[in-house]
N, C-alpha and C. Protein backbone atom coordinates (compact mmCIF):
# COMPACT_ATOMS: atom_id res chain seq x y z
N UNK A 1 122.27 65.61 137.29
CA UNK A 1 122.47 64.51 138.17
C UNK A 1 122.77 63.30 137.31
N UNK A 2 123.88 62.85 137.25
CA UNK A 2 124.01 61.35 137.18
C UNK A 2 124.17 59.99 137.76
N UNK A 3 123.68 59.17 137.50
CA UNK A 3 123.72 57.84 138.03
C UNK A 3 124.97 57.06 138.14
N UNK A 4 125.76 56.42 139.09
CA UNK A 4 125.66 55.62 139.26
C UNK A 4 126.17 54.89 138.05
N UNK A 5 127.52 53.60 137.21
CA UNK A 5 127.25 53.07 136.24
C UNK A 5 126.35 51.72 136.71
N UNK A 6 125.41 51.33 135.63
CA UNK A 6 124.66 50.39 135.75
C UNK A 6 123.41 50.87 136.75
N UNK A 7 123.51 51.91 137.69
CA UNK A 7 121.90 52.60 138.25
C UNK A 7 120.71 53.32 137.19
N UNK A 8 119.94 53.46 137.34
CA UNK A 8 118.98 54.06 136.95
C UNK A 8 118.34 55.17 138.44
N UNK A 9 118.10 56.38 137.80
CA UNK A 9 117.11 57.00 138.72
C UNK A 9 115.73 57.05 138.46
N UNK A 10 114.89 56.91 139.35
CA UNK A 10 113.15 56.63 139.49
C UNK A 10 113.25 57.88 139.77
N UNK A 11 113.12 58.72 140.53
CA UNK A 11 112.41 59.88 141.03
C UNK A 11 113.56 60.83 141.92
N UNK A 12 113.12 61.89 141.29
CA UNK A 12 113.99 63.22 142.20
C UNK A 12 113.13 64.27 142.94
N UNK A 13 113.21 64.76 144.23
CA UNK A 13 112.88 65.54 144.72
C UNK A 13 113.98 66.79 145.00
N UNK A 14 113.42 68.15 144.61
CA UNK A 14 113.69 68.96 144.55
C UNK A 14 113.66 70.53 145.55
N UNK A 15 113.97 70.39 146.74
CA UNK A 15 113.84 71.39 147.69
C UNK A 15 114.85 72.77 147.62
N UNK A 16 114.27 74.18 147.68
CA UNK A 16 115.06 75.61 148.06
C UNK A 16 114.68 75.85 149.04
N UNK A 17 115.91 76.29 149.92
CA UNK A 17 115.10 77.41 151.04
C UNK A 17 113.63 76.68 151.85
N UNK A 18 113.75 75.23 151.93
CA UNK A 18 113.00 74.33 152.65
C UNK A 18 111.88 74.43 151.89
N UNK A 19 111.42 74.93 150.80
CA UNK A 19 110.47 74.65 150.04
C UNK A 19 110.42 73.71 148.83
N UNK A 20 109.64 73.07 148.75
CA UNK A 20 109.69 71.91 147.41
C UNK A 20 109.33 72.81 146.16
N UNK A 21 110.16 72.39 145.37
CA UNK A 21 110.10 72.92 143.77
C UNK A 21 109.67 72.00 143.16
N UNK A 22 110.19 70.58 142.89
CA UNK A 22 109.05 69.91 142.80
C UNK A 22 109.31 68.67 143.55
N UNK A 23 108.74 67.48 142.85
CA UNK A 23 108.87 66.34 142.38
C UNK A 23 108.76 65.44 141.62
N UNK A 24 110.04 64.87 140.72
CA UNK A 24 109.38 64.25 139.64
C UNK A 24 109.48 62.60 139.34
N UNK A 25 108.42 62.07 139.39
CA UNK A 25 108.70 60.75 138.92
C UNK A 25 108.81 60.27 137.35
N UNK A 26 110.18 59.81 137.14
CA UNK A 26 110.70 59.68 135.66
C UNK A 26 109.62 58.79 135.14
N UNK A 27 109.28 59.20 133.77
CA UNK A 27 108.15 58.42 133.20
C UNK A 27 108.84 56.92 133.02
N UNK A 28 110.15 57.27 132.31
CA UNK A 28 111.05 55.53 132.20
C UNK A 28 112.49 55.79 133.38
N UNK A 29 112.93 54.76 133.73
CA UNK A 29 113.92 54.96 134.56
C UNK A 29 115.26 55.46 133.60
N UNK A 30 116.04 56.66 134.02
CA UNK A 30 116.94 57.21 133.47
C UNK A 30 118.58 57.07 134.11
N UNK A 31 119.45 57.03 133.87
CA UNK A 31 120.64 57.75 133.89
C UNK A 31 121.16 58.81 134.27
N UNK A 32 120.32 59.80 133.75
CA UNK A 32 120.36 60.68 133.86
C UNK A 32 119.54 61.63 133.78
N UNK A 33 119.40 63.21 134.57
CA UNK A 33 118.39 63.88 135.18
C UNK A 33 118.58 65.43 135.72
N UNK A 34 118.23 66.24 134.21
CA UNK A 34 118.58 68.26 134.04
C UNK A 34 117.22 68.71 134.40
N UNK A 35 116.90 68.68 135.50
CA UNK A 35 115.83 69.78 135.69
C UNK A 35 116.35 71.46 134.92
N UNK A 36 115.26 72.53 134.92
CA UNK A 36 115.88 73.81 135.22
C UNK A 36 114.66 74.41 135.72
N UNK A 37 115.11 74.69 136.94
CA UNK A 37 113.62 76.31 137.49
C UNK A 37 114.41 77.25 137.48
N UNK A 38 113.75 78.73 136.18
CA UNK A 38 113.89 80.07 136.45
C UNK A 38 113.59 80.65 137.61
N UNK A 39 113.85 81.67 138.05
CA UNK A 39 113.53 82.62 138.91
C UNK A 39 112.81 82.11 139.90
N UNK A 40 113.19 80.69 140.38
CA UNK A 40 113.03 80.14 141.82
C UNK A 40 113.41 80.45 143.13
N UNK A 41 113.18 81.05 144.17
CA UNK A 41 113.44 81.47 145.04
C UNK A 41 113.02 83.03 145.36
N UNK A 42 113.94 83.21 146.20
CA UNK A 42 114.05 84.90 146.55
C UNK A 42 115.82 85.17 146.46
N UNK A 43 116.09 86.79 146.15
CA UNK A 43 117.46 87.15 146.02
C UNK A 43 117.81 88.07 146.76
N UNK A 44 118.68 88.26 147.30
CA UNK A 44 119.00 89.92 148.19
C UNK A 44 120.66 89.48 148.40
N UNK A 45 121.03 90.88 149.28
CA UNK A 45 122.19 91.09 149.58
C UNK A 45 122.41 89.84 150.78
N UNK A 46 123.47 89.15 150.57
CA UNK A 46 123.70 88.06 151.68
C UNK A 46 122.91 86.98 152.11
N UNK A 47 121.19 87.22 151.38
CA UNK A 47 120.64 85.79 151.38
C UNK A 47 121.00 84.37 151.48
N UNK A 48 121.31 83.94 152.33
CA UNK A 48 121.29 82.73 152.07
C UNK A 48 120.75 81.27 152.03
N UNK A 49 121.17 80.74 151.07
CA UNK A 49 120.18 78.93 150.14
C UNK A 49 120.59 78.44 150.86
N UNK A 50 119.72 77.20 151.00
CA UNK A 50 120.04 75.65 151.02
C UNK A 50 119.24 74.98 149.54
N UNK A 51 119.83 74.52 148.53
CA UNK A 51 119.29 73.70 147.72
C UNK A 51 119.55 71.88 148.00
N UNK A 52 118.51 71.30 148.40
CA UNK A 52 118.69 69.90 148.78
C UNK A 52 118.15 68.94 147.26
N UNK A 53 118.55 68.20 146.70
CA UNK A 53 118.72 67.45 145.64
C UNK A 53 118.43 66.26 146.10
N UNK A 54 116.93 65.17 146.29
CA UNK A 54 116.75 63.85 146.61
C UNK A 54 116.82 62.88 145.41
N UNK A 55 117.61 61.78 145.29
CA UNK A 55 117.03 60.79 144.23
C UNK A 55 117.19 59.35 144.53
N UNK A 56 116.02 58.85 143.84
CA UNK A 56 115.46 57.49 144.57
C UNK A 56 115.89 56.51 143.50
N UNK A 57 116.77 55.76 143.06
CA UNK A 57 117.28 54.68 142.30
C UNK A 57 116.06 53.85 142.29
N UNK A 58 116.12 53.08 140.81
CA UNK A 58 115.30 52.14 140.57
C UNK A 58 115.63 50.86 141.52
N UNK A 59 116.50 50.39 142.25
CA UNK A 59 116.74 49.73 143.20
C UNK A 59 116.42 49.76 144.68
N UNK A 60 115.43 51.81 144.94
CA UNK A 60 115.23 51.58 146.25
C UNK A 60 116.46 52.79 147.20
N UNK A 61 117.33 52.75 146.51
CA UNK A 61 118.09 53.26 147.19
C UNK A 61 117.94 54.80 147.03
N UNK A 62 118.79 55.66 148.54
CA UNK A 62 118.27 56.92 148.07
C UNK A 62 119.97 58.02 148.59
N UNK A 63 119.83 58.56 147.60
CA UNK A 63 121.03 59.50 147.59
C UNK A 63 120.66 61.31 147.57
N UNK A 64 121.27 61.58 148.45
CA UNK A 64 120.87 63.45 148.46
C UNK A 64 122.34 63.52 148.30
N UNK A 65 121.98 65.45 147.94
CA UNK A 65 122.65 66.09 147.90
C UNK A 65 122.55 67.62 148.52
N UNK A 66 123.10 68.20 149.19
CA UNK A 66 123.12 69.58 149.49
C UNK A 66 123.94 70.33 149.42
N UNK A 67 123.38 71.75 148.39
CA UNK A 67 124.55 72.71 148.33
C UNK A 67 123.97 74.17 149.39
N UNK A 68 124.93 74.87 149.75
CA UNK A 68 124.42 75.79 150.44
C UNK A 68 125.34 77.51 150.16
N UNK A 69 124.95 78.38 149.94
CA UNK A 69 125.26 79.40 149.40
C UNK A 69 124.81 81.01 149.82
N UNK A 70 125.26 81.49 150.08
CA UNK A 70 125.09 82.79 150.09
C UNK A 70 124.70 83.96 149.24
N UNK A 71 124.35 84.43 148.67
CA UNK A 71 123.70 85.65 147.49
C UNK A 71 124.90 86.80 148.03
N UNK A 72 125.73 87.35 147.07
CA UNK A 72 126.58 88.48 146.91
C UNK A 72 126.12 89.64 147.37
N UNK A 73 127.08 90.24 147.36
CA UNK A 73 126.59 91.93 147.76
C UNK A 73 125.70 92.81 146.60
C-alpha cells in the first residue's frame, strides 16, 4: 500500500473472507505499508475471497480497498 504524495498512513486494517487478520497501528506514521500473512484463509475448488484493505491517513482520512477472487479448479 502506498500513500498518497505528501500523506502518511496511521493505521491499516486488514479483513479475509469477513474475518480480521489484523490490525495495525504504525508505530511512526509511514508512506508506506507490506504486510504478509501465510496460509491465511481457507482454499478449495471455486472458493471464493473478499480481501478488504482499510487505511486511516495521519490526517483522518480513510481509504479502502477491495479485491475479490475466486480459487481455481
Amino acid at each position: 500500500m502506498q500513500a498518497d504524495n505528501g500523506k502518511s498512513i496511521a493505521s491499516v486494517r486488514t479483513e479475509l473472507d469477513g474475518l480480521e487478520l489484523a490490525t495495525d497501528e504504525l508505530s511512526a506514521p509511514s508512506d508506506f505499508y507490506e504486510p504478509t500473512f501465510s496460509r491465511a484463509g481457507t482454499a478449495g475448488p471455486h472458493t471464493e475471497h473478499s480481501l478488504i484493505v482499510t487505511a486511516e491517513l495521519t490526517d483522518g482520512a480513510v481509504h479502502s480497498s477491495t479485491s475479490i477472487w475466486a480459487d481455481p479448479i
